[in-house]
Protein backbone atom coordinates (compact mmCIF):
# COMPACT_ATOMS: atom_id res chain seq x y z
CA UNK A 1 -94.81 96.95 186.49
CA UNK A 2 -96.20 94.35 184.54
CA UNK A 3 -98.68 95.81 181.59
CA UNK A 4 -101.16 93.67 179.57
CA UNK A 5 -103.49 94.64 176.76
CA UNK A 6 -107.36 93.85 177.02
CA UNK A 7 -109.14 92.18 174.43
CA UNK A 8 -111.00 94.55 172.19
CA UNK A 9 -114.16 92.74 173.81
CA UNK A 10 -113.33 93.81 177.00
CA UNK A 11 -115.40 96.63 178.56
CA UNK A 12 -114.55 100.34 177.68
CA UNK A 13 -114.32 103.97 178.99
CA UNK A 14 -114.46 105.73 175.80
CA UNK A 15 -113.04 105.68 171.92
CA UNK A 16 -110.84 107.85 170.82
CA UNK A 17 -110.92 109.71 167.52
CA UNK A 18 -109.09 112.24 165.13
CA UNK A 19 -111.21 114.39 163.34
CA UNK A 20 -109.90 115.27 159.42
CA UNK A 21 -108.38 118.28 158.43
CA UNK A 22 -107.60 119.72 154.59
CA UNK A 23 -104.66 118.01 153.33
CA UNK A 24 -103.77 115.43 150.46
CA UNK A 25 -105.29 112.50 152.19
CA UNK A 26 -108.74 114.03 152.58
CA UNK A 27 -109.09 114.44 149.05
CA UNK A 28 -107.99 117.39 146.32
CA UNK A 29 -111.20 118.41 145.67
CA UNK A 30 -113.76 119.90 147.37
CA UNK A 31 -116.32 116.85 146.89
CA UNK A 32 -113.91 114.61 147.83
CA UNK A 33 -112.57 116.31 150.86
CA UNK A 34 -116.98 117.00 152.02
CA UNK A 35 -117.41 113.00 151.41
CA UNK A 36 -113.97 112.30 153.89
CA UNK A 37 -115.34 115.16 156.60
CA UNK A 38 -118.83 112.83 156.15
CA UNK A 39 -117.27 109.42 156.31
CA UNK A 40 -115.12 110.00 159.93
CA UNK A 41 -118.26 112.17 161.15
CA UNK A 42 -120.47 109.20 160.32
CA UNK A 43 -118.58 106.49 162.42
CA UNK A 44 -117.90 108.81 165.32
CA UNK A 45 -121.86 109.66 165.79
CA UNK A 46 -122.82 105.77 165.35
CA UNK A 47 -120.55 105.20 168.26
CA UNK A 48 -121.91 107.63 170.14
CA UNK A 49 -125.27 105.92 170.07
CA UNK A 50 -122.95 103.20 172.28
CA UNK A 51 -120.26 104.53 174.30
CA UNK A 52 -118.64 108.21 174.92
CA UNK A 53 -116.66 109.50 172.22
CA UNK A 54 -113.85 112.20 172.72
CA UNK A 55 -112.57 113.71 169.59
CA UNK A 56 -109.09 115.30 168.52
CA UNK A 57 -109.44 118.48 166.29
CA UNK A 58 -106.87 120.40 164.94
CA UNK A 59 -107.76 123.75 165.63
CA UNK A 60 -108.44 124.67 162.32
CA UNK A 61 -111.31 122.51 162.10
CA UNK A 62 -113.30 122.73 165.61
CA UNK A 63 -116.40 124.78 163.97
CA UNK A 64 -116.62 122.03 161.13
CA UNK A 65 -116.86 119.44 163.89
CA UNK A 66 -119.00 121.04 165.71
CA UNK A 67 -121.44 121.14 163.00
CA UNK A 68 -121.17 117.55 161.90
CA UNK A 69 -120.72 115.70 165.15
CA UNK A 70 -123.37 114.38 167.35
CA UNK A 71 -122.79 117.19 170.48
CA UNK A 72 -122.32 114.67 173.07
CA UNK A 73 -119.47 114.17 171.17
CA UNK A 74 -116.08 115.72 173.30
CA UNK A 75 -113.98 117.85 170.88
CA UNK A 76 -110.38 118.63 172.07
CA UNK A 77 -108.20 121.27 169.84
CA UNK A 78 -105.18 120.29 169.32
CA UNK A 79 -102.53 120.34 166.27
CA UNK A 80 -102.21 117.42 164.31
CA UNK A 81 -101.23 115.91 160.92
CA UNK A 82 -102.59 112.70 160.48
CA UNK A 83 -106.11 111.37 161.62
CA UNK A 84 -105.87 107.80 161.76
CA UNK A 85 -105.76 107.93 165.39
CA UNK A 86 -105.49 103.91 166.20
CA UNK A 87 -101.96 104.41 164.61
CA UNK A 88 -100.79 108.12 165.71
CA UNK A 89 -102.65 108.02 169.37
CA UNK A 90 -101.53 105.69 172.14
CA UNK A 91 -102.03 101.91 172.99
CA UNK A 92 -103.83 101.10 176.47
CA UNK A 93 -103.10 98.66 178.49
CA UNK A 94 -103.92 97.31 182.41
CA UNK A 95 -101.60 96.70 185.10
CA UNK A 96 -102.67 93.40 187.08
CA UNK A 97 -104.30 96.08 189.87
CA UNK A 98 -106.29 97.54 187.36
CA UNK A 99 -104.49 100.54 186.72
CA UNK A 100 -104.40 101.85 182.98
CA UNK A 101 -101.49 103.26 181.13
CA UNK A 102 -100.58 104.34 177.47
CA UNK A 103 -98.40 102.90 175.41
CA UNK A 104 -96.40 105.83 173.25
CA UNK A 105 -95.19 103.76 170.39
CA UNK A 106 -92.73 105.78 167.99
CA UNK A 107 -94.97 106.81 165.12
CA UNK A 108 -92.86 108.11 161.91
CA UNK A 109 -96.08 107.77 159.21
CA UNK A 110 -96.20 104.21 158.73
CA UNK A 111 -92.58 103.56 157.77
CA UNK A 112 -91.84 107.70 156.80
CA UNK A 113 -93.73 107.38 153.88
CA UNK A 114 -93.27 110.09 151.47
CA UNK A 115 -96.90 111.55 151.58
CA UNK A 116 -96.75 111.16 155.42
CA UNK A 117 -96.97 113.96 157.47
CA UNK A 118 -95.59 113.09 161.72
CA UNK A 119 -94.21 116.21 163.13
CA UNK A 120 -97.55 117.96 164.70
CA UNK A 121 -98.63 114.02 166.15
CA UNK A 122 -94.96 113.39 167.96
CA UNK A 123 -96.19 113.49 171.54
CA UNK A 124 -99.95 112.80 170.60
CA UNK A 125 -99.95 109.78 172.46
CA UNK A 126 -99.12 111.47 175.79
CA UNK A 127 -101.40 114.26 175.04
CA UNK A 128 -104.13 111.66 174.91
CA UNK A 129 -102.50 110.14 178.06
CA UNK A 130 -102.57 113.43 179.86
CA UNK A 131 -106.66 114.19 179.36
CA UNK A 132 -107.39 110.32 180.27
CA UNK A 133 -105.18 111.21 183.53
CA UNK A 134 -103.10 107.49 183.09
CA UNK A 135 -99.42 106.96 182.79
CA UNK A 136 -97.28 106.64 179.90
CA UNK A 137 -95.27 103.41 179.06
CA UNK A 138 -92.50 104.81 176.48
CA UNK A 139 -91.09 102.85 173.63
CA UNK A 140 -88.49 102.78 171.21
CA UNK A 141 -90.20 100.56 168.79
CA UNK A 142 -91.73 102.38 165.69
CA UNK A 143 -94.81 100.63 165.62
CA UNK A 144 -98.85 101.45 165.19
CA UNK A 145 -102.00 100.39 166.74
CA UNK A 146 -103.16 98.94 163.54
CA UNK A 147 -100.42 96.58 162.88
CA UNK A 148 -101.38 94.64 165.96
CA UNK A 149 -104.12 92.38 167.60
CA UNK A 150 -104.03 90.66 170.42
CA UNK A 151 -106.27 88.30 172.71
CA UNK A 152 -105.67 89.09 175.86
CA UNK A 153 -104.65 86.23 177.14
CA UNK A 154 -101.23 86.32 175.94
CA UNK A 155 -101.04 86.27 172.09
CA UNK A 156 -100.49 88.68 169.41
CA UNK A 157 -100.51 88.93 165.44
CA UNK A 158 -97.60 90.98 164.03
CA UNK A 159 -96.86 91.49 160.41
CA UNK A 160 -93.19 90.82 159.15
CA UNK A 161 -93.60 93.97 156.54
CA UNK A 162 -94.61 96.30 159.53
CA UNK A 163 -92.55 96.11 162.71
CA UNK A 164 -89.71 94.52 160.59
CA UNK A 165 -89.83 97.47 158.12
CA UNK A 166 -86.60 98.85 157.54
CA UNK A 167 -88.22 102.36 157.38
CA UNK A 168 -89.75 101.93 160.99
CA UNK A 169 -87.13 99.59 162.59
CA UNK A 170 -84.37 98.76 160.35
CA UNK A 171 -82.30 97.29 163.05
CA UNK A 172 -85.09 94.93 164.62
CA UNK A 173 -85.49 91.41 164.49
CA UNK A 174 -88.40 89.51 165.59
CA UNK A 175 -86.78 88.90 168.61
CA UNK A 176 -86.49 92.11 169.90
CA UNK A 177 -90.12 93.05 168.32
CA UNK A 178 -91.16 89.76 170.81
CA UNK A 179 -89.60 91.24 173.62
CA UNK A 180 -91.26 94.67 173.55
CA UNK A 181 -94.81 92.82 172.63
CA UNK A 182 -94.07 91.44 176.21
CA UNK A 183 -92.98 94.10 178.37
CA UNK A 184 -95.42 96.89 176.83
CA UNK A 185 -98.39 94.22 175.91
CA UNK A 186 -97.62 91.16 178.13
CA UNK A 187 -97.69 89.19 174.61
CA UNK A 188 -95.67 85.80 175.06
CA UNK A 189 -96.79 84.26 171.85
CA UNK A 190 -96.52 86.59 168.77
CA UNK A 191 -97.74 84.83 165.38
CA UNK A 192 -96.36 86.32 162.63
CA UNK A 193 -97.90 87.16 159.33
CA UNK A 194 -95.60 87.25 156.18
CA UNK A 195 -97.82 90.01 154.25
CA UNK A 196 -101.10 91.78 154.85
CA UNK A 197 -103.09 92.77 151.62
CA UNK A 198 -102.26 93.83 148.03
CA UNK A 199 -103.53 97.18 148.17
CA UNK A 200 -101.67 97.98 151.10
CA UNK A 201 -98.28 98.40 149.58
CA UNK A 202 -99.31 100.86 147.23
CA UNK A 203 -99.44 104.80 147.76
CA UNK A 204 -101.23 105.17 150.64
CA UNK A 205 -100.88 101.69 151.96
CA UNK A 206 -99.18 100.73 155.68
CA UNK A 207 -97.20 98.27 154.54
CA UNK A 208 -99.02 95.67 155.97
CA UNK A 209 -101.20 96.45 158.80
CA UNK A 210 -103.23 93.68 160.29
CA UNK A 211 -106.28 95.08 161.35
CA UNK A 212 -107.62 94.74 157.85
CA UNK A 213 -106.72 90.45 157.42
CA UNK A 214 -107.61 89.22 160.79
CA UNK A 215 -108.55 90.01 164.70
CA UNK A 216 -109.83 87.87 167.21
CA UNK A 217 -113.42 87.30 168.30
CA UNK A 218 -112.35 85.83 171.69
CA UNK A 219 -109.23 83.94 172.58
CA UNK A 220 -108.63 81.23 170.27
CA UNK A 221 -111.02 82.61 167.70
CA UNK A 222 -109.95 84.37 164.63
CA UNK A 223 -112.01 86.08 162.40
CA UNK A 224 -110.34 86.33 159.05
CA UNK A 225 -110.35 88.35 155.51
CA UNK A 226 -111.61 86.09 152.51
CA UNK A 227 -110.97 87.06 149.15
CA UNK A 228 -112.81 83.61 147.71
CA UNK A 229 -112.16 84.79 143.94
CA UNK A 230 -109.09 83.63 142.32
CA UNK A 231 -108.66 86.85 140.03
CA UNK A 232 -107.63 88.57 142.91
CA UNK A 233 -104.25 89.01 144.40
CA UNK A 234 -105.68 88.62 147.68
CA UNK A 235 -107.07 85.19 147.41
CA UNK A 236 -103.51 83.81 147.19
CA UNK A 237 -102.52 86.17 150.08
CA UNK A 238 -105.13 84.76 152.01
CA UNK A 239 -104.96 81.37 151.12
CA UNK A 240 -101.21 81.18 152.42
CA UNK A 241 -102.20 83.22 155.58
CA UNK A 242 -104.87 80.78 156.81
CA UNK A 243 -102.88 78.06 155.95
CA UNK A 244 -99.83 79.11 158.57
CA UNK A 245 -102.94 80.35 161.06
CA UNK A 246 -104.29 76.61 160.96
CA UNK A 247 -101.10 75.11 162.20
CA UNK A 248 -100.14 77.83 164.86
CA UNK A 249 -101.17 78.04 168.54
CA UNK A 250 -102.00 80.43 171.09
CA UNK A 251 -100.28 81.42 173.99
CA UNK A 252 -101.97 78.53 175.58
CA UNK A 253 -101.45 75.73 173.32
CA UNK A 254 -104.86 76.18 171.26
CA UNK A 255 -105.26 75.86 167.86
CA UNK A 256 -107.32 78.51 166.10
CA UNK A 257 -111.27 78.43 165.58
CA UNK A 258 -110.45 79.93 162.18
CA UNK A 259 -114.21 82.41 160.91
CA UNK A 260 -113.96 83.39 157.47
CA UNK A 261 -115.60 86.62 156.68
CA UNK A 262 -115.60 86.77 152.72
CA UNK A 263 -114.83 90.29 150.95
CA UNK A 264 -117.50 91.80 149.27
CA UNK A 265 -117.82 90.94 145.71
CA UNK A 266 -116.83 94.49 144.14
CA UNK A 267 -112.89 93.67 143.43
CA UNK A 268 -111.58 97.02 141.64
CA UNK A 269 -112.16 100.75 142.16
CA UNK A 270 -110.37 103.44 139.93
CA UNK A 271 -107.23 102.56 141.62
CA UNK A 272 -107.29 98.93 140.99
CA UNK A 273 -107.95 95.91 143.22
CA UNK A 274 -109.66 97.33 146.50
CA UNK A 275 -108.49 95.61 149.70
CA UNK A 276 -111.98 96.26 151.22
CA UNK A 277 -112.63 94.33 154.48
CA UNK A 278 -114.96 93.30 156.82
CA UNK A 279 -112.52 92.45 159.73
CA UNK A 280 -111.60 95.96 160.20
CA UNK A 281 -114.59 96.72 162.52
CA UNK A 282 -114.86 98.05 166.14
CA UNK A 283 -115.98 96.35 169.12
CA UNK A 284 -117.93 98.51 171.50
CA UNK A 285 -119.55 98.09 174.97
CA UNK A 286 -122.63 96.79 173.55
CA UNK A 287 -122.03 96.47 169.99
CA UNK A 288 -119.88 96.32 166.72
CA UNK A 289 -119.64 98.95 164.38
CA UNK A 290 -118.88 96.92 161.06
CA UNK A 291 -117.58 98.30 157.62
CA UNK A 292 -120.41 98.51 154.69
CA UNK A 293 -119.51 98.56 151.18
CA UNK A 294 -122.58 99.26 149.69
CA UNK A 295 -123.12 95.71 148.94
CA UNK A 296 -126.74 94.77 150.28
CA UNK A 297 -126.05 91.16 150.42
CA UNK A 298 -122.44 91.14 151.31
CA UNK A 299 -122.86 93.94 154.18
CA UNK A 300 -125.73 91.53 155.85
CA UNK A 301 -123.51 88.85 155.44
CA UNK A 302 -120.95 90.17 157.48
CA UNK A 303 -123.65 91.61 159.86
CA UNK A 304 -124.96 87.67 160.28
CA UNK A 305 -120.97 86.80 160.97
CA UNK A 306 -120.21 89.52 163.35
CA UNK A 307 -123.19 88.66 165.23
CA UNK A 308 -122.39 85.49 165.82
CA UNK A 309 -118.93 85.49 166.41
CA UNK A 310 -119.93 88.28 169.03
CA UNK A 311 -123.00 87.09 170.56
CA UNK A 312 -124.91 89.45 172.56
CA UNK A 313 -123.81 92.69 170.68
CA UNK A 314 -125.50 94.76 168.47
CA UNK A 315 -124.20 94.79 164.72
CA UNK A 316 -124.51 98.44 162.83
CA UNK A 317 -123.34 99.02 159.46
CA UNK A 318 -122.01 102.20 158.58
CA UNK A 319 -120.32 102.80 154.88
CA UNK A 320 -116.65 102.68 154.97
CA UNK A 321 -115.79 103.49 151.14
CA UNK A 322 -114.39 106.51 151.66
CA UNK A 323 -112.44 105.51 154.04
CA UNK A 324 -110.96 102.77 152.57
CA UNK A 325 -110.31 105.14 149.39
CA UNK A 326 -108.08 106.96 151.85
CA UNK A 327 -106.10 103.70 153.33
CA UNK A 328 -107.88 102.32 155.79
CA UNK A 329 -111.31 101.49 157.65
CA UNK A 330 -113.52 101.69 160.92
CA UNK A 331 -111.10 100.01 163.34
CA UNK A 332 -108.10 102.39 161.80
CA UNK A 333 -109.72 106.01 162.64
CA UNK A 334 -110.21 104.26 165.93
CA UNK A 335 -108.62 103.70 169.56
CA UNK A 336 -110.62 101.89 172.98
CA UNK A 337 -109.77 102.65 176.08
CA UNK A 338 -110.16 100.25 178.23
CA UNK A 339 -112.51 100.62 181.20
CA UNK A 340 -109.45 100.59 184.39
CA UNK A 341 -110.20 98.15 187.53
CA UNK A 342 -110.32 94.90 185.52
CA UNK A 343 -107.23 92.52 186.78
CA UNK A 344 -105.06 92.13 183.55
């Protein structure tokens, strides 16, 4: 069986979701662990407004999401750890007669990171795989949804400091990362990023996941993370990055329509310099749901962007700072599943 991964523009079923529960990455106090509950409650209604949404809930935390989430909302109990689902859940993909599946990557919290807790999500990804009633396509790579984009038409961005982590896959090389992007994604052109951003090495970083430095719009589009000012680390991170994106090619020989979309202008938080992104939004049928930062001019910048690069969609804002003060944005607490029936 050949498998292929849709674009993120292709239509969908539903998104997927993992609601928070009490724990060190919600926050230590109570305000902080009320504005977390808020923030993931907050993109899961706005999506609602677009496309079904079907929640995980551990089970200590089902009458808290009942209260805060829209009730078309689907809430599932279940036991789980983390709930940054587009990296613990599955990966869907299409066979070429439409059929969907779910790719179980290994997921050992992004590289067994001290402060990472994996135990209660090992077998999440077939749980999920079970309700949507599709197939699972096992693998051995340690890998997470996050850490990958693809087209759909072939290519995929990889980061060398994710699937080449020696605390995910200390035995891999990119050839045998290459390989699995093929069988599991039908990937025959991986580009490969040497970094992802500053902040994401620290704590309660990923190591390099790049969801939050570029995606594609469409095939042989990229939208990517600008950091224009030169006090930041990430302006040199990004200035080497779209230099090696200019002179690669797709799958089919294209070079890249390369769409900046520049960070907002806040640079540090009480942690230091913020890796705070724009490209870390989700596509829906119908619409994007992009990150805000509380930045008037900035968010409607990013608004005018995404609505371009995505024309015919509707662009919603929804504030992403707590999530980001957690590790990670929109597109991270997120996973589409693919509508089945398209040919892949």
């Amino acid at each position: 069986m050949t498998w292929t991964m849709p674009p993120e523009t292709a239509p969908q079923d539903r998104i997927w979701m993992a609601f928070p529960r009490e724990g060190l990455a919600l926050g230590e106090t109570l305000a902080e662990r009320e504005a977390g509950y808020a923030a993931w409650a907050a993109v899961a209604n706005t999506i609602a407004g677009f496309e079904p949404v079907t929640m995980i809930v551990d089970p200590t935390e089902i009458a808290r999401a009942r209260r805060m989430l829209d009730p078309g909302i689907e809430i599932v109990g279940r036991v789980i750890d983390e709930f940054w689902l587009r990296d613990s859940g599955p990966t869907f993909v299409i066979a070429a007669d439409g059929s969907l599946a779910a790719v179980d990557w290994i997921f050992n919290g992004w590289g067994a990171a001290e402060w990472a807790s994996a135990a209660n999500d090992r077998g999440l990804a077939q749980f999920i795989a079970g309700l949507a009633g599709v197939p699972v396509v096992s693998s051995l790579l340690v890998n997470e949804g996050g850490g990958l984009h693809v087209d759909g038409e072939g290519t995929v961005l990889l980061t060398e400091t994710v699937q080449l982590d020696p605390g995910r896959n200390p035995h891999a090389d990119k050839a045998r990362v290459e390989a699995e992007m093929a069988r599991t994604l039908g990937a025959t052109r991986a580009i490969w990023l040497p970094r992802g951003l500053e902040r994401d090495y620290e704590t309660f970083g990923t190591r390099g996941h790049v969801d939050i430095v570029a995606t594609f719009a469409a095939p042989g589009t990229i939208l990517l993370h600008d950091q224009p000012d030169p006090g930041h680390p990430d302006h040199t991170v990004m200035r080497d990055i779209r230099s090696l994106l200019a002179e690669a090619t797709d799958a089919r020989g294209r070079r890249f329509d390369i769409i900046d979309l520049p960070a907002p202008e806040t640079q540090r938080d009480a942690q230091g310099f913020v890796d705070w992104s724009y490209v870390n939004h989700l596509v829906v049928n119908g619409g994007v749901i992009a990150c805000g930062f509380g930045e008037d001019r900035a968010d409607a910048r990013a608004r005018d962007i995404l609505s371009a690069a995505y024309p015919g969609r509707r662009v919603v804002t929804v504030d992403a700072r707590e999530l980001f003060a957690r590790g990670g944005g929109i597109h991270c607490i997120t996973q589409q599943q693919p509508k089945a029936g398209g040919a892949a």
